[in-house]
N, C-alpha and C. Protein backbone atom coordinates (compact mmCIF):
# COMPACT_ATOMS: atom_id res chain seq x y z
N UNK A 1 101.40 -40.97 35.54
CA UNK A 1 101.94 -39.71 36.01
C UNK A 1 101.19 -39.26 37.25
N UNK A 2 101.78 -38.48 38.12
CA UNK A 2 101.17 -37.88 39.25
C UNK A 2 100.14 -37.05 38.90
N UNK A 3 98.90 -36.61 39.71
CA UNK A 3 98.24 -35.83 39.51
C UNK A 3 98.75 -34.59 40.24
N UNK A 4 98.31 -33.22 39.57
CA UNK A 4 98.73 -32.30 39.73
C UNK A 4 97.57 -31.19 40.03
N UNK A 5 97.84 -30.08 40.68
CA UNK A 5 97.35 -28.86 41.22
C UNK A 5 96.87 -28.48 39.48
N UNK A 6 95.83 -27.25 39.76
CA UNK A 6 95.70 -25.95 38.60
C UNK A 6 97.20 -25.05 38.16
N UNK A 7 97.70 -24.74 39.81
CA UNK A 7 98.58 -24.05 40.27
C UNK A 7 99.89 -24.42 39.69
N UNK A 8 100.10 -26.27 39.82
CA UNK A 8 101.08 -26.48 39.42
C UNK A 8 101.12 -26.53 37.94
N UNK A 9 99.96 -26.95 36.95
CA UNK A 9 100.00 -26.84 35.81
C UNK A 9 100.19 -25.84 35.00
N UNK A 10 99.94 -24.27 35.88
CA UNK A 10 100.42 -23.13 35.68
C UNK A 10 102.13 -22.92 36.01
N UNK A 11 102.77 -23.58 36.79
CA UNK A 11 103.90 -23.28 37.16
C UNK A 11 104.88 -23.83 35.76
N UNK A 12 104.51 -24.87 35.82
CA UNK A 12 104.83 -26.01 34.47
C UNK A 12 104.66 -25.31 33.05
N UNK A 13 103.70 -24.95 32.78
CA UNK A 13 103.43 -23.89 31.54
C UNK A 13 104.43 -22.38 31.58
N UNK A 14 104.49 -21.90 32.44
CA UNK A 14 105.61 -20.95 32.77
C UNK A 14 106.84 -21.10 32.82
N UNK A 15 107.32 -22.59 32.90
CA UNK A 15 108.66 -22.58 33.11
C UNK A 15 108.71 -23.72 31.53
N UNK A 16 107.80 -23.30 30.41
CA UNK A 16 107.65 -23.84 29.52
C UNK A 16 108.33 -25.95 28.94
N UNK A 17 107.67 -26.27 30.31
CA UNK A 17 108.00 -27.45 30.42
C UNK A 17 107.08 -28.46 29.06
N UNK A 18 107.58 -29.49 28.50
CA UNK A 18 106.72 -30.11 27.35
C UNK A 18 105.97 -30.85 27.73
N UNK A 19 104.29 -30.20 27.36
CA UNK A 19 103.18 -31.20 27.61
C UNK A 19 102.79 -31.11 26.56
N UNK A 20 102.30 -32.69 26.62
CA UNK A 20 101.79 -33.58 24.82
C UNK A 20 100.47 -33.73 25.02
N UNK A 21 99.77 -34.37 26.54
CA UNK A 21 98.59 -34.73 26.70
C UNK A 21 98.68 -34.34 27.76
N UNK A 22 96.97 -33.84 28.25
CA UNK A 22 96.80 -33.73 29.55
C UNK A 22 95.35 -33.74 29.44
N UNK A 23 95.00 -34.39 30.98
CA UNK A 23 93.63 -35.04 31.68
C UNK A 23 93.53 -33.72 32.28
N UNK A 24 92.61 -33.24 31.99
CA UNK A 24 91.50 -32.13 33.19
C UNK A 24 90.41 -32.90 34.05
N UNK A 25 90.77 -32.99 35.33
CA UNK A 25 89.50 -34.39 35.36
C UNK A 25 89.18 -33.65 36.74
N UNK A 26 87.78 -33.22 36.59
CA UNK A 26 87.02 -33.43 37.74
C UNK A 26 85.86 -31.84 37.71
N UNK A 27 85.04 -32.11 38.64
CA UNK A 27 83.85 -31.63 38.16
C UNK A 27 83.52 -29.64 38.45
N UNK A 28 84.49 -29.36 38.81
CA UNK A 28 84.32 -27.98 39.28
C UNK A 28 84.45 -27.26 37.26
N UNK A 29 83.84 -26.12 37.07
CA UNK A 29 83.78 -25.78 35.90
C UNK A 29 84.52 -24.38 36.02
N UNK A 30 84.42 -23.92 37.08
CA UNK A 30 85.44 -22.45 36.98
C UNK A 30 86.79 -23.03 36.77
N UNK A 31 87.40 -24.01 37.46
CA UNK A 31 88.98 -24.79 37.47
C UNK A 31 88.81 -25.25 35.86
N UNK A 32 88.09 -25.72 35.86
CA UNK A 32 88.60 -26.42 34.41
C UNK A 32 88.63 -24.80 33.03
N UNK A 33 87.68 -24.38 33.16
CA UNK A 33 87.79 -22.76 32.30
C UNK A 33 88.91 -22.45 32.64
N UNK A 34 89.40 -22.06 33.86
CA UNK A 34 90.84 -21.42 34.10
C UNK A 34 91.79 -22.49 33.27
N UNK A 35 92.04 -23.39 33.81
CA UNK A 35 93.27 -24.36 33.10
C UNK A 35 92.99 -24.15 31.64
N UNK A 36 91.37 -24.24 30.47
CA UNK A 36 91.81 -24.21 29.44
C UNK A 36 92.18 -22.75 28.90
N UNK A 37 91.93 -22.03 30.04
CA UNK A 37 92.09 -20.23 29.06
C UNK A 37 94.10 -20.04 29.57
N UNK A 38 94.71 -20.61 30.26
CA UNK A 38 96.02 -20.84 30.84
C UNK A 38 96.73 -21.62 29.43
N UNK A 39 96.44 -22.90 29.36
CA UNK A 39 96.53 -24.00 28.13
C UNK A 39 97.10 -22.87 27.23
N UNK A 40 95.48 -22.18 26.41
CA UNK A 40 95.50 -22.00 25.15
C UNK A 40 96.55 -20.40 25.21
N UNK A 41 96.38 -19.50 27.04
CA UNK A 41 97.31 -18.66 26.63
C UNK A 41 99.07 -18.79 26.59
N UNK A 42 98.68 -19.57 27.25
CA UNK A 42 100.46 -19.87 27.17
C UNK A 42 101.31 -20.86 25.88
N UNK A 43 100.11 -21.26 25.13
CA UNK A 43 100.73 -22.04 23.60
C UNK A 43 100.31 -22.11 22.48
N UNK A 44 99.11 -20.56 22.78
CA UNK A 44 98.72 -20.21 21.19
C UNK A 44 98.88 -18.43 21.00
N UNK A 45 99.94 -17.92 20.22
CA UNK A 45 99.69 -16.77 20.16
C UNK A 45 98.03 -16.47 20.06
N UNK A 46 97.82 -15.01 20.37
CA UNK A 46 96.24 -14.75 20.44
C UNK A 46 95.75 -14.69 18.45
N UNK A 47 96.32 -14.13 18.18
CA UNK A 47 96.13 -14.03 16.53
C UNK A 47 95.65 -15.66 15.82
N UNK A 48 96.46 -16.11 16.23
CA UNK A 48 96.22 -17.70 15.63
C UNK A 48 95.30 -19.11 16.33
N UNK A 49 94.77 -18.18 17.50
CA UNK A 49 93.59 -18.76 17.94
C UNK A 49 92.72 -19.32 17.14
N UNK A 50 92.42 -19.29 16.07
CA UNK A 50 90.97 -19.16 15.54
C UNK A 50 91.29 -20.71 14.84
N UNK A 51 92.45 -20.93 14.24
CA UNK A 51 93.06 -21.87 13.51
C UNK A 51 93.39 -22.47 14.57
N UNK A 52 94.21 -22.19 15.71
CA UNK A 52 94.60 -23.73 16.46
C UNK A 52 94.53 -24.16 17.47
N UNK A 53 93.07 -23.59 18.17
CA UNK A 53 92.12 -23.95 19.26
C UNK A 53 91.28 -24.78 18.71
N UNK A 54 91.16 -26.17 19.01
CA UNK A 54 89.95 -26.82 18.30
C UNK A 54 89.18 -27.16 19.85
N UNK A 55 87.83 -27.75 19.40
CA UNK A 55 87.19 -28.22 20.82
C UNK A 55 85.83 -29.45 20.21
N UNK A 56 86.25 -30.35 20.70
CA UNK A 56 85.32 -31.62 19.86
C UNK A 56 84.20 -32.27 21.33
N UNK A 57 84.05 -33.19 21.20
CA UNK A 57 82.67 -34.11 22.49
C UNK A 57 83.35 -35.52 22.18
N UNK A 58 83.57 -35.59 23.01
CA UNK A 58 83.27 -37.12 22.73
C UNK A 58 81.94 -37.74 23.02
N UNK A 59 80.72 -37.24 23.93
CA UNK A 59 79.44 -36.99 24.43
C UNK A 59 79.10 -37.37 23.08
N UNK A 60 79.32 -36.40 22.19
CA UNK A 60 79.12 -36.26 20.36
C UNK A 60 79.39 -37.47 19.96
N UNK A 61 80.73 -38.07 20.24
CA UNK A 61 81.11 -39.19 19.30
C UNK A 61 81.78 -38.82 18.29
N UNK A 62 83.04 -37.57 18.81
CA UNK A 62 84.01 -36.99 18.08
C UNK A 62 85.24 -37.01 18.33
N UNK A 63 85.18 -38.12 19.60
CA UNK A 63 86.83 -38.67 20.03
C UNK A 63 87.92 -38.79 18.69
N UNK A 64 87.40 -39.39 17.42
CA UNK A 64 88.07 -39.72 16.81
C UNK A 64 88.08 -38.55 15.82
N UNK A 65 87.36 -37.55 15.37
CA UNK A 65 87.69 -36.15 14.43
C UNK A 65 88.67 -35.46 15.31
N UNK A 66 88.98 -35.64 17.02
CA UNK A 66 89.91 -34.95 17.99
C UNK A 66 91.11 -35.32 17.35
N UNK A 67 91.37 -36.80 17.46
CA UNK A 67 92.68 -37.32 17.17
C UNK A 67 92.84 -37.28 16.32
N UNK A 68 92.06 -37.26 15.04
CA UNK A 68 92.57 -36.46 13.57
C UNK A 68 92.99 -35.39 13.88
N UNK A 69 92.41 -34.16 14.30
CA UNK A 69 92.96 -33.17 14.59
C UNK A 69 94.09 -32.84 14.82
N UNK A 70 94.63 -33.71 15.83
CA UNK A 70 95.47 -33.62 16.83
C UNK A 70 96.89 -34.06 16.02
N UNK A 71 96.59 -35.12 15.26
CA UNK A 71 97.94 -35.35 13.84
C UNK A 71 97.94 -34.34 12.84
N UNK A 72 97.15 -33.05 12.84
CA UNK A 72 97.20 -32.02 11.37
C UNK A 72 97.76 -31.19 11.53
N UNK A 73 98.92 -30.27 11.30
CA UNK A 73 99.31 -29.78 11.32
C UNK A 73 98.52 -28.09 11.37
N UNK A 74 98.63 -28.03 12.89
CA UNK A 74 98.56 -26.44 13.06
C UNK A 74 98.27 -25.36 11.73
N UNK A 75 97.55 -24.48 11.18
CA UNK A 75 97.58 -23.56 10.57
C UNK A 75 97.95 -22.14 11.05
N UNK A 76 98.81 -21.52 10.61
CA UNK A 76 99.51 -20.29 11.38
C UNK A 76 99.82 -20.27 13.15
N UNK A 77 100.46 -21.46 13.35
CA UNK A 77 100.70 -21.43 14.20
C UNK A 77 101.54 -22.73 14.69
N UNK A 78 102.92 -22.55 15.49
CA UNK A 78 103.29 -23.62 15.37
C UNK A 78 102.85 -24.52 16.92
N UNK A 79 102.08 -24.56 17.27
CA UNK A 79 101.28 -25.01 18.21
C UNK A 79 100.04 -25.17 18.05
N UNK A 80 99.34 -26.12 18.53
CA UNK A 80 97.64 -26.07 18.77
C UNK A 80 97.68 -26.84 19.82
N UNK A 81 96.34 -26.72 20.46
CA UNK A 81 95.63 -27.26 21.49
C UNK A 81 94.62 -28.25 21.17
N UNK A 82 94.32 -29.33 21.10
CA UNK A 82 92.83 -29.54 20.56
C UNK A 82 92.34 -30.56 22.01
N UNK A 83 91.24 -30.10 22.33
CA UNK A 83 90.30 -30.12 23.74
C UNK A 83 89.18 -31.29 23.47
N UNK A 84 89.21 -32.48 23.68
CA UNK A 84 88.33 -33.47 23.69
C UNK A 84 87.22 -33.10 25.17
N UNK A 85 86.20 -33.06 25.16
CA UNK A 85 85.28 -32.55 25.90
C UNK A 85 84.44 -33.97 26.65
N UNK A 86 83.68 -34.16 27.41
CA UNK A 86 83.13 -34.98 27.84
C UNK A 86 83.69 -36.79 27.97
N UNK A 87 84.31 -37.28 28.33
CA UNK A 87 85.42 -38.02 27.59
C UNK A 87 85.15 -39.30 28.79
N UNK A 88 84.21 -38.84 29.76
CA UNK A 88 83.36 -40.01 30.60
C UNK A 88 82.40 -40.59 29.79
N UNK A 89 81.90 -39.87 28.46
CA UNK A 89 80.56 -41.05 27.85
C UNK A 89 81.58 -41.66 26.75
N UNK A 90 82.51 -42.20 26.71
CA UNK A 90 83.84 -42.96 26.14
C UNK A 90 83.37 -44.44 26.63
N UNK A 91 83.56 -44.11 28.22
CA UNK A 91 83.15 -45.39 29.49
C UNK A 91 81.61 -46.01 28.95
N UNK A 92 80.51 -44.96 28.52
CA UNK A 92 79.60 -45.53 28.32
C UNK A 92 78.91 -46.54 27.38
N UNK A 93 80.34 -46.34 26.06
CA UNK A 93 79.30 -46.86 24.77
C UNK A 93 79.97 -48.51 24.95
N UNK A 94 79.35 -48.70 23.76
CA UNK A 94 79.31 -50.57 24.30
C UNK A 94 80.94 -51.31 24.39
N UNK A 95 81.13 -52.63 24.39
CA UNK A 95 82.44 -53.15 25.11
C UNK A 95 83.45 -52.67 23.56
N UNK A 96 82.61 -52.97 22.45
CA UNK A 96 83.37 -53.35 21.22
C UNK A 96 84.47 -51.93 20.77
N UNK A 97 82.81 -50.80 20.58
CA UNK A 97 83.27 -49.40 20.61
C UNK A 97 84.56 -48.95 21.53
N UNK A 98 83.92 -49.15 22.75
CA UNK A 98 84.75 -48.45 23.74
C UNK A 98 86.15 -49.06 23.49
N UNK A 99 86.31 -50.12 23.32
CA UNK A 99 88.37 -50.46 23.24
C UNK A 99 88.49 -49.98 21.93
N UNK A 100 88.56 -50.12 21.24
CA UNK A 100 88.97 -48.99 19.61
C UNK A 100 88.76 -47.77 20.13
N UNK A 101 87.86 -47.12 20.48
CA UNK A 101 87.83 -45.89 21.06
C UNK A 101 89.36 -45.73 22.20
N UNK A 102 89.61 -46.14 23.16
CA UNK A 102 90.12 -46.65 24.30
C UNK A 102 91.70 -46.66 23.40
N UNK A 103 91.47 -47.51 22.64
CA UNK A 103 93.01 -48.24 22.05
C UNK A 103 93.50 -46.90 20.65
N UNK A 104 92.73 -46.56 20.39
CA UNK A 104 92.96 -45.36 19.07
C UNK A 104 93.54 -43.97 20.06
N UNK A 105 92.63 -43.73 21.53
CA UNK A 105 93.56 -42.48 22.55
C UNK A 105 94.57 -43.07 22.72
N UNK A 106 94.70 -44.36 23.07
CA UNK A 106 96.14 -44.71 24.13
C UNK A 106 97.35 -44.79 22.72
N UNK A 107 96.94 -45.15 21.70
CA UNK A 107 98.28 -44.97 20.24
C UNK A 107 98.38 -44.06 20.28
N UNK A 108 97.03 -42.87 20.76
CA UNK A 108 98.15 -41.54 20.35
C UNK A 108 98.72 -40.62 21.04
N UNK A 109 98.30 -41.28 23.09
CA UNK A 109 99.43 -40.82 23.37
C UNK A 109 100.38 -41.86 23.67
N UNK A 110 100.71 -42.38 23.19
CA UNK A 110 102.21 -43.51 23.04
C UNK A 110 102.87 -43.10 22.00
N UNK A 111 102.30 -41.82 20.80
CA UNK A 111 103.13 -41.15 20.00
C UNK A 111 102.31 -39.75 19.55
N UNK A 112 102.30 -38.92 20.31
CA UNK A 112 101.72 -37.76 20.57
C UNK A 112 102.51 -36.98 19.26
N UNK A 113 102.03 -36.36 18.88
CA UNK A 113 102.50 -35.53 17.95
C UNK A 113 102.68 -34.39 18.19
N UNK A 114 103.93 -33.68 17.92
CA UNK A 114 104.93 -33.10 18.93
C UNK A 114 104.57 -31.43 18.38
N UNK A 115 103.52 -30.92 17.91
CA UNK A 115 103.08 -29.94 17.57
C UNK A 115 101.79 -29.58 18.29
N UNK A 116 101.33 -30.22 19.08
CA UNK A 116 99.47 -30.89 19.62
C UNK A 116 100.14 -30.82 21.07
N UNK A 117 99.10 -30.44 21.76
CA UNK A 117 98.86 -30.72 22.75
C UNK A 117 97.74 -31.31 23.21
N UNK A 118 97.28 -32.40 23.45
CA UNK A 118 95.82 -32.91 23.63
C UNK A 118 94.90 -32.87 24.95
N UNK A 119 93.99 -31.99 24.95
CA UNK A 119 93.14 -32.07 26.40
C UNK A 119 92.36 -32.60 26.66
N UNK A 120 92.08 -33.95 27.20
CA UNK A 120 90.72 -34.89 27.24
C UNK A 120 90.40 -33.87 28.76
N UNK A 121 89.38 -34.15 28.85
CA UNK A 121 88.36 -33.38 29.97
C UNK A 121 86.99 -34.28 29.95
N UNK A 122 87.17 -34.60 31.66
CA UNK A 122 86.22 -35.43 32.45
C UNK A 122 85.66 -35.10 33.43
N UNK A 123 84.73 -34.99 33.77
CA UNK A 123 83.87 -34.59 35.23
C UNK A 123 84.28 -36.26 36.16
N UNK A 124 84.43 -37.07 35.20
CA UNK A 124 84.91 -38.05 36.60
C UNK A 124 85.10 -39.88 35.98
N UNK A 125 86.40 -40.10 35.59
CA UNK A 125 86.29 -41.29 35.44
C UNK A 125 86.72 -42.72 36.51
N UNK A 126 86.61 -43.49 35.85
CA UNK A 126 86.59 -44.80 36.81
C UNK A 126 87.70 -45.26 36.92
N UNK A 127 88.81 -44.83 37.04
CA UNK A 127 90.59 -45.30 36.82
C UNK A 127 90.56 -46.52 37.08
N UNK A 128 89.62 -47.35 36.90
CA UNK A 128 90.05 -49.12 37.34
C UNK A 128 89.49 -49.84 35.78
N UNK A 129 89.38 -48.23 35.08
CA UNK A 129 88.79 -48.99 33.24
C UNK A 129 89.78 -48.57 32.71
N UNK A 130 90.21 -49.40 31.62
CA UNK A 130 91.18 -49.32 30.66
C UNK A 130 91.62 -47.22 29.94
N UNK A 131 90.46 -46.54 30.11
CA UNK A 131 90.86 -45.35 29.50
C UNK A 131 91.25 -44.66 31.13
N UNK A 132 90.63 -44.52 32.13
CA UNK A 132 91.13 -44.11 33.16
C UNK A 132 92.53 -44.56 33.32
N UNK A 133 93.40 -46.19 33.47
CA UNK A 133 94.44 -46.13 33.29
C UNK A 133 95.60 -45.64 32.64
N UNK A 134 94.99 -45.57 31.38
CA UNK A 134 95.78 -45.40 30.30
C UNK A 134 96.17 -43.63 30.59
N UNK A 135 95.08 -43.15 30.87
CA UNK A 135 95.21 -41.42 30.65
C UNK A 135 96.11 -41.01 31.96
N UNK A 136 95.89 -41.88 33.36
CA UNK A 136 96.77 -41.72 34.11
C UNK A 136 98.28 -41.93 34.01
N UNK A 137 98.68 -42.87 33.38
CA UNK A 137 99.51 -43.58 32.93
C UNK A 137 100.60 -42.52 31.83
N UNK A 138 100.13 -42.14 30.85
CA UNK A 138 100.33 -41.66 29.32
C UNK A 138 99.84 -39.82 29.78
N UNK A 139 99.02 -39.44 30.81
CA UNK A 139 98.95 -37.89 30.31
C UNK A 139 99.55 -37.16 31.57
N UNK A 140 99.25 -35.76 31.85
CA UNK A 140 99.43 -35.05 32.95
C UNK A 140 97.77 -34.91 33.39
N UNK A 141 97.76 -35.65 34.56
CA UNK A 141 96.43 -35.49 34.84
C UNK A 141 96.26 -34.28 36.33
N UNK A 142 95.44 -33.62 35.58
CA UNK A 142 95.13 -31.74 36.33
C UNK A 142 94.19 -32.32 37.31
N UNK A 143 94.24 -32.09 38.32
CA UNK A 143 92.84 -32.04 39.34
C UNK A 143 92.10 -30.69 39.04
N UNK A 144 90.93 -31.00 38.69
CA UNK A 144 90.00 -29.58 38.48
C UNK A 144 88.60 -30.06 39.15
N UNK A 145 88.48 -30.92 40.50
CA UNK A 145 87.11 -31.20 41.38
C UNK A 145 87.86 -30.32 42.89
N UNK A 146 86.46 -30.54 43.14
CA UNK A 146 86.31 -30.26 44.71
C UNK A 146 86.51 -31.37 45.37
N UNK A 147 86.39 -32.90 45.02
CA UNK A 147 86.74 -34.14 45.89
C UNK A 147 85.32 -34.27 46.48
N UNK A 148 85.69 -34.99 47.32
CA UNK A 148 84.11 -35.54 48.22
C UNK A 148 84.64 -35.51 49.78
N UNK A 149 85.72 -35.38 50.14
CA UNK A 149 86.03 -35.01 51.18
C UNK A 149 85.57 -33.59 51.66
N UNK A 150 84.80 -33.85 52.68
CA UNK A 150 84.46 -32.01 53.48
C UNK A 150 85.61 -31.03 53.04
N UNK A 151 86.30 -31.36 53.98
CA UNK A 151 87.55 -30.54 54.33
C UNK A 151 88.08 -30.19 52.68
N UNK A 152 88.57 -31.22 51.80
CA UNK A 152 88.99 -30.91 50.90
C UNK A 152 88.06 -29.90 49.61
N UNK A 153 86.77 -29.95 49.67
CA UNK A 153 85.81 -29.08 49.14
C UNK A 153 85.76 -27.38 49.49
N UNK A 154 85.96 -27.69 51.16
CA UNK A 154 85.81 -26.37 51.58
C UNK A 154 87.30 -25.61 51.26
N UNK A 155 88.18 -26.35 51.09
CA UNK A 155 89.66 -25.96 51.07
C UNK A 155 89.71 -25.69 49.71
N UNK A 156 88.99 -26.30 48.59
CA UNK A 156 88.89 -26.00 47.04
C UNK A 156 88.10 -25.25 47.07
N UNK A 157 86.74 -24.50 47.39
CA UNK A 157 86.16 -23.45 47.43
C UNK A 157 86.77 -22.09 48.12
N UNK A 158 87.18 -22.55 49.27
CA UNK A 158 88.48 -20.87 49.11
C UNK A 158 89.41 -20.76 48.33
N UNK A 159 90.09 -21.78 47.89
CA UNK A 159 91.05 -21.38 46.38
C UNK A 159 90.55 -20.87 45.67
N UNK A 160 88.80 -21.32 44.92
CA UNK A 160 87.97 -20.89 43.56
C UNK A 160 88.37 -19.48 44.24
N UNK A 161 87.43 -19.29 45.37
CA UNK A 161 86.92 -17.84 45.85
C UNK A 161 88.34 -17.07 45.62
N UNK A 162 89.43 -17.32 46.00
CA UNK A 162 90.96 -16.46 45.82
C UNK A 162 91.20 -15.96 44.88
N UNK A 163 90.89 -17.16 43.65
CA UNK A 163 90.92 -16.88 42.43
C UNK A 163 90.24 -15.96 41.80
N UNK A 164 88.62 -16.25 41.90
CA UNK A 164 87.66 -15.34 41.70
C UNK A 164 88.29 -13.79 41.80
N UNK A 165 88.23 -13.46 43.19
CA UNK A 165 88.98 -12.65 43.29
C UNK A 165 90.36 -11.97 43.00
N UNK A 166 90.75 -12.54 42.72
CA UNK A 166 92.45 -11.80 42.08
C UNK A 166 92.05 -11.50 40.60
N UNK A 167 91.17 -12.37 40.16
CA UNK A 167 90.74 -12.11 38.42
C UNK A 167 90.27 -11.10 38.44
N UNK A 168 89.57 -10.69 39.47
CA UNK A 168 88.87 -9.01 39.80
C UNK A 168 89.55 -7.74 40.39
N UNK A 169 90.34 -8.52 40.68
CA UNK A 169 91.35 -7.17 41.32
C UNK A 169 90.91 -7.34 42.83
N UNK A 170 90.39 -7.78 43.21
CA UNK A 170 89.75 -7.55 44.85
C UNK A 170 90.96 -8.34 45.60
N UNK A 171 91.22 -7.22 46.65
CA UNK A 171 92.30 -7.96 47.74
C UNK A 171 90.71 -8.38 49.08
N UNK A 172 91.01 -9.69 49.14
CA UNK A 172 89.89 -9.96 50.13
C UNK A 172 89.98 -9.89 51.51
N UNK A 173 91.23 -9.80 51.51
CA UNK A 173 91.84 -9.69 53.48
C UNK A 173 91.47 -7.90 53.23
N UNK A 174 91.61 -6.92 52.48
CA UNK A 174 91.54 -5.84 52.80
C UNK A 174 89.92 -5.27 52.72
N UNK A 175 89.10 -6.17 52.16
CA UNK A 175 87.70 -6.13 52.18
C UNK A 175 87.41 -6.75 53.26
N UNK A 176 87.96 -7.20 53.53
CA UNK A 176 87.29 -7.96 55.28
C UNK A 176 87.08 -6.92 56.30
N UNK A 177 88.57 -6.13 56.17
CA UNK A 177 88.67 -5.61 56.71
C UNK A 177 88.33 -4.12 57.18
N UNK A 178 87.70 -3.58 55.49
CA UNK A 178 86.88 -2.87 55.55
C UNK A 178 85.07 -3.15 56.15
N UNK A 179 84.97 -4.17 55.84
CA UNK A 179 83.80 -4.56 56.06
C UNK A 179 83.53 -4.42 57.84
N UNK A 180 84.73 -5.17 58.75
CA UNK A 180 84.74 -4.76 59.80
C UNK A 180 84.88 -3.68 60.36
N UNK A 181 85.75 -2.40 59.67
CA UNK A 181 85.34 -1.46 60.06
C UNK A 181 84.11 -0.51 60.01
N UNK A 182 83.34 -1.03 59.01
CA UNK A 182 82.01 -0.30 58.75
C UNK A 182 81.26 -0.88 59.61
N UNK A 183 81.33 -2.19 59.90
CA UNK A 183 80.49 -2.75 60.89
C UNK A 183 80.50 -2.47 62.26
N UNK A 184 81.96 -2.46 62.42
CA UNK A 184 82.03 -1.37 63.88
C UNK A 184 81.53 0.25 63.76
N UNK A 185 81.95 0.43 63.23
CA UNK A 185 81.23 1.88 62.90
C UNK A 185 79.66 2.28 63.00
N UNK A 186 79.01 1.02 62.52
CA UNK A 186 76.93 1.03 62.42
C UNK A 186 77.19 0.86 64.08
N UNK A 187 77.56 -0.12 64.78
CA UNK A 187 77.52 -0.23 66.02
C UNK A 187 77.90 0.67 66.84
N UNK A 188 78.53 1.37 66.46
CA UNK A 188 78.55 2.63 67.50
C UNK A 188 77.73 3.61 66.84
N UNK A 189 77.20 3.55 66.06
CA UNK A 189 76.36 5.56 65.72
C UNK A 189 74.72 5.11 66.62
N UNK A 190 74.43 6.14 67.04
CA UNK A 190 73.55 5.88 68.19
C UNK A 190 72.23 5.63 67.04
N UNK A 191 71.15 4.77 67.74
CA UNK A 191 69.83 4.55 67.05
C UNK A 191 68.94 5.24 66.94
């Protein structure tokens, strides 16, 4: 599947399009908080949070209590989310682990269970290894980094900053613009 914006994964959730799995991949932590507080508001009433927000590690070595999860049927709620966390130390453990690990995600999204939504979340994998393919392949993968490109960092840090701001209420073109007028203002009152 294509990779996609924050923005667009918000557009997609609004126009209540069906997502089974989705990759959060990349290292900025305000983007990835936004996408999962978006996720869980747009497909868990708030009441039934408590029951069908789950959040596991795979760091832990809980890839596989996720995907249990992820086949159980919701409690008061006909939706859940369940959020696999760290999902780059997957890549790390040895050859044997890692494909059962590897081959147990990719069965389940090749039959996702249609009540689940599954969120693996990565600060950064190697798409030329069998779980990087597969998740590209099988999920909706979210861009949530800054990249390593200049340009593209500085262009993802004024989005954060936009964001930041609108979550606050702050219009920032009209703070600029106050700011310049106060600043013209110190410059003219005599010393």
């Amino acid at each position: 599947m294509a990779r996609i914006s924050r923005d667009e994964l918000l557009e997609r959730l609004q126009q209540n399009k069906k997502l089974s799995s989705v990759l959060l991949l990349g290292d900025e932590p305000y983007l990835r908080d936004k996408c999962r507080a978006e996720l869980i508001g747009h497909l868990v009433q708030e009441a039934a949070r408590t029951w069908a927000v789950s959040r596991f590690s795979a760091g832990r070595g809980e890839t596989q209590a996720a995907l249990d999860q992820a086949q159980t049927l919701p409690m008061l709620s006909p939706k859940q989310v369940v959020f696999l966390e760290e999902a780059e130390a997957i890549e790390e453990l040895g050859e044997k682990n890692r494909k059962e690990t590897v081959d147990s995600i990719l069965a389940y999204l090749k039959d996702p269970a249609p009540f689940t939504v599954l969120v693996i979340e990565a600060a950064k994998l190697d798409m030329r290894m069998q779980l990087g393919k597969s998740l590209a392949e099988e999920a909706t993968v979210v861009e949530v980094g800054t990249g390593d490109d200049p340009n593209a960092r500085l262009a993802a840090a004024v989005e954060v900053a936009k964001s930041l701001a609108r979550d606050q209420g702050i219009d920032l073109l009209q703070r600029f613009r106050d700011d310049r007028i106060r600043s013209a203002r110190v410059a003219v009152l005599p010393g």
